[in-house]
Protein backbone atom coordinates (compact mmCIF):
# COMPACT_ATOMS: atom_id res chain seq x y z
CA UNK A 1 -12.72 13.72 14.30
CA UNK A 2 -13.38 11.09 11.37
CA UNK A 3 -15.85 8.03 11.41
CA UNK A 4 -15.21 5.09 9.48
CA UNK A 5 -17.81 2.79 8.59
CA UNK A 6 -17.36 -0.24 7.08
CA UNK A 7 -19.24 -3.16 4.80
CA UNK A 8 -18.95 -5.52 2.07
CA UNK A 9 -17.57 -8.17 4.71
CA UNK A 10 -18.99 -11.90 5.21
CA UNK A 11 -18.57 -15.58 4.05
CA UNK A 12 -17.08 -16.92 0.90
CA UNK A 13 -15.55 -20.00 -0.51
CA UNK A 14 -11.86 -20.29 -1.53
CA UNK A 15 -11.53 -18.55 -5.10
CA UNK A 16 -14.28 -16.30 -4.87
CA UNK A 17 -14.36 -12.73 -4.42
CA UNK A 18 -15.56 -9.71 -1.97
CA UNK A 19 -15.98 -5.92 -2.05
CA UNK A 20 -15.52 -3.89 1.18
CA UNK A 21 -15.97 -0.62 1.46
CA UNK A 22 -15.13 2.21 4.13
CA UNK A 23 -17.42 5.76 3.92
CA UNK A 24 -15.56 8.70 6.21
CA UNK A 25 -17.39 11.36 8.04
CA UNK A 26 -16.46 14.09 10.04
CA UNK A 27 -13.54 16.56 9.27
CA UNK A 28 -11.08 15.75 6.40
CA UNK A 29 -8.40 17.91 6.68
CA UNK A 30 -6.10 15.12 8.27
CA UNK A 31 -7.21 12.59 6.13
CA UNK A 32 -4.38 11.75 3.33
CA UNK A 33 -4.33 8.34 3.45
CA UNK A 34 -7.30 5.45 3.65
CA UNK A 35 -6.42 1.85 3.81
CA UNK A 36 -7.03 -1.74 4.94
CA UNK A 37 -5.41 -3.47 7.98
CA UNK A 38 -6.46 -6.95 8.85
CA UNK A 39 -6.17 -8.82 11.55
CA UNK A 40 -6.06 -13.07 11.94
CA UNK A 41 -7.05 -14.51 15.23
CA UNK A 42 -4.22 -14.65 17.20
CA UNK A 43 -2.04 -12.65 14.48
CA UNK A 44 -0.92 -8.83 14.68
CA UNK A 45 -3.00 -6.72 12.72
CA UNK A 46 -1.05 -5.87 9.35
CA UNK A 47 -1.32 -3.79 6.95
CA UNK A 48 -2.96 -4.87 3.44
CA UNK A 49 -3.37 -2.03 1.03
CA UNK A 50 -3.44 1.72 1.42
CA UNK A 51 -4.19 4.54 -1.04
CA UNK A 52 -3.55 8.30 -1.03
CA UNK A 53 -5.49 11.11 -1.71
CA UNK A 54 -3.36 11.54 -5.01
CA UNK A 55 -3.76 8.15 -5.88
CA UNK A 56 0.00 6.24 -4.71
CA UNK A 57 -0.86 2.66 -3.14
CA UNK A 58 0.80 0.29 -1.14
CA UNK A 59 0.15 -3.76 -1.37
CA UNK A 60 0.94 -6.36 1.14
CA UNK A 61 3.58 -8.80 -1.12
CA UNK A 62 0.39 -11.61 -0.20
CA UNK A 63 -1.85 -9.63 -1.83
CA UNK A 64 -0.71 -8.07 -4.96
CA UNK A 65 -2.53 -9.20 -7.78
CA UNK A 66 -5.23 -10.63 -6.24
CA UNK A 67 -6.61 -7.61 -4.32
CA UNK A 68 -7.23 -3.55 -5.75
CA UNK A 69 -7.60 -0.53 -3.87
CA UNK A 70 -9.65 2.44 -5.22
CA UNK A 71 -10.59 5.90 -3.47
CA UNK A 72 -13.73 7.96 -4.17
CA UNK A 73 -12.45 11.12 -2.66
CA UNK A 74 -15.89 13.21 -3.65
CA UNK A 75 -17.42 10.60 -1.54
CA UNK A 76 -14.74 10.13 1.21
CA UNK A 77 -14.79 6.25 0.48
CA UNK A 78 -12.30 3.79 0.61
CA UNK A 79 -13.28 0.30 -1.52
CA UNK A 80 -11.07 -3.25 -1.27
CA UNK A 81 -11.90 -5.48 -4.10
CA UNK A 82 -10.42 -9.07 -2.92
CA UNK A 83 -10.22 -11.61 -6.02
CA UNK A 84 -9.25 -15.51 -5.18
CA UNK A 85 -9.36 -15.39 -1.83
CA UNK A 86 -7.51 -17.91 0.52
CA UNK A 87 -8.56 -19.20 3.78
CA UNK A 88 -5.95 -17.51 5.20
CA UNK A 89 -7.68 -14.00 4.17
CA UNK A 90 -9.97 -14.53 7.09
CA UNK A 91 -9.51 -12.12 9.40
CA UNK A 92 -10.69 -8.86 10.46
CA UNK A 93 -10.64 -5.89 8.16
CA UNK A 94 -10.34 -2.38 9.85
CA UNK A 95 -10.90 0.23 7.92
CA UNK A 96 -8.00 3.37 8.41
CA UNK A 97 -7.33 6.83 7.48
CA UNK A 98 -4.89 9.59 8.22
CA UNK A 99 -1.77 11.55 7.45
CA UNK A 100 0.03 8.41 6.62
CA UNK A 101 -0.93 4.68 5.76
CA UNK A 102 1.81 3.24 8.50
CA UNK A 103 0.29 5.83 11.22
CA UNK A 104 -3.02 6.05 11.14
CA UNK A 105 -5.18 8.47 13.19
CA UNK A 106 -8.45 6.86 12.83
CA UNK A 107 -9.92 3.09 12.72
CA UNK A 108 -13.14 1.49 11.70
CA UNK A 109 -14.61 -1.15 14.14
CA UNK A 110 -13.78 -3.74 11.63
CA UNK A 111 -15.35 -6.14 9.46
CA UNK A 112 -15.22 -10.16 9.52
CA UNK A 113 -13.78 -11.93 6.25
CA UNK A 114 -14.29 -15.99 6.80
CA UNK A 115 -13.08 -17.77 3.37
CA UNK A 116 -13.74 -21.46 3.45
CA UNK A 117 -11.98 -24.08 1.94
């Protein structure tokens, strides 16, 4: 079993930026991938950007550029650094991990993003 457990979410204005962050516990062996799915009210929950343990990502087209994905694997943590957010980044950020970014095994009981305009 793995345990996610996120931060870094909250309230910004449009432009600014935020940090999340996702720690893992538990056993690793499973764990390749960590990643960011988010999830707009009344929208399907989509994936944003995912990293593997060797370091390949994966970007949402609406994000490249704007957000970065990094992986401290000695510390089992995921980080999201969003730059110039939009108010339509709010949403829910969950927190993943698994064998695979598009299939994950494990989620983390999400964090609210609110940008305002």
């Amino acid at each position: 079993q793995v345990q996610l457990v996120e931060s870094g979410g909250g309230l910004v204005q449009a432009g600014g930026s935020l940090r999340l962050s996702c720690a893992a516990s538990g056993t690793f062996f499973s764990i390749n991938a960590m990643g960011w799915y988010r999830q707009a009210p009344g929208k399907q929950r989509d994936l944003i950007a995912a990293i593997t343990r060797g370091g390949s990502t994966n970007y949402a087209d609406s994000v490249k550029g704007r957000f970065t994905i990094s992986r401290d694997n000695a510390k089992n943590t995921v980080y999201l650094q969003m730059n110039n957010l939009k108010s339509a980044n709010t949403a829910v950020y969950y927190c993943i991990s698994g064998l695979t970014w598009s299939t994950p095994n494990y989620w983390g009981q999400g964090t609210q993003v609110t940008v305002s305009s």
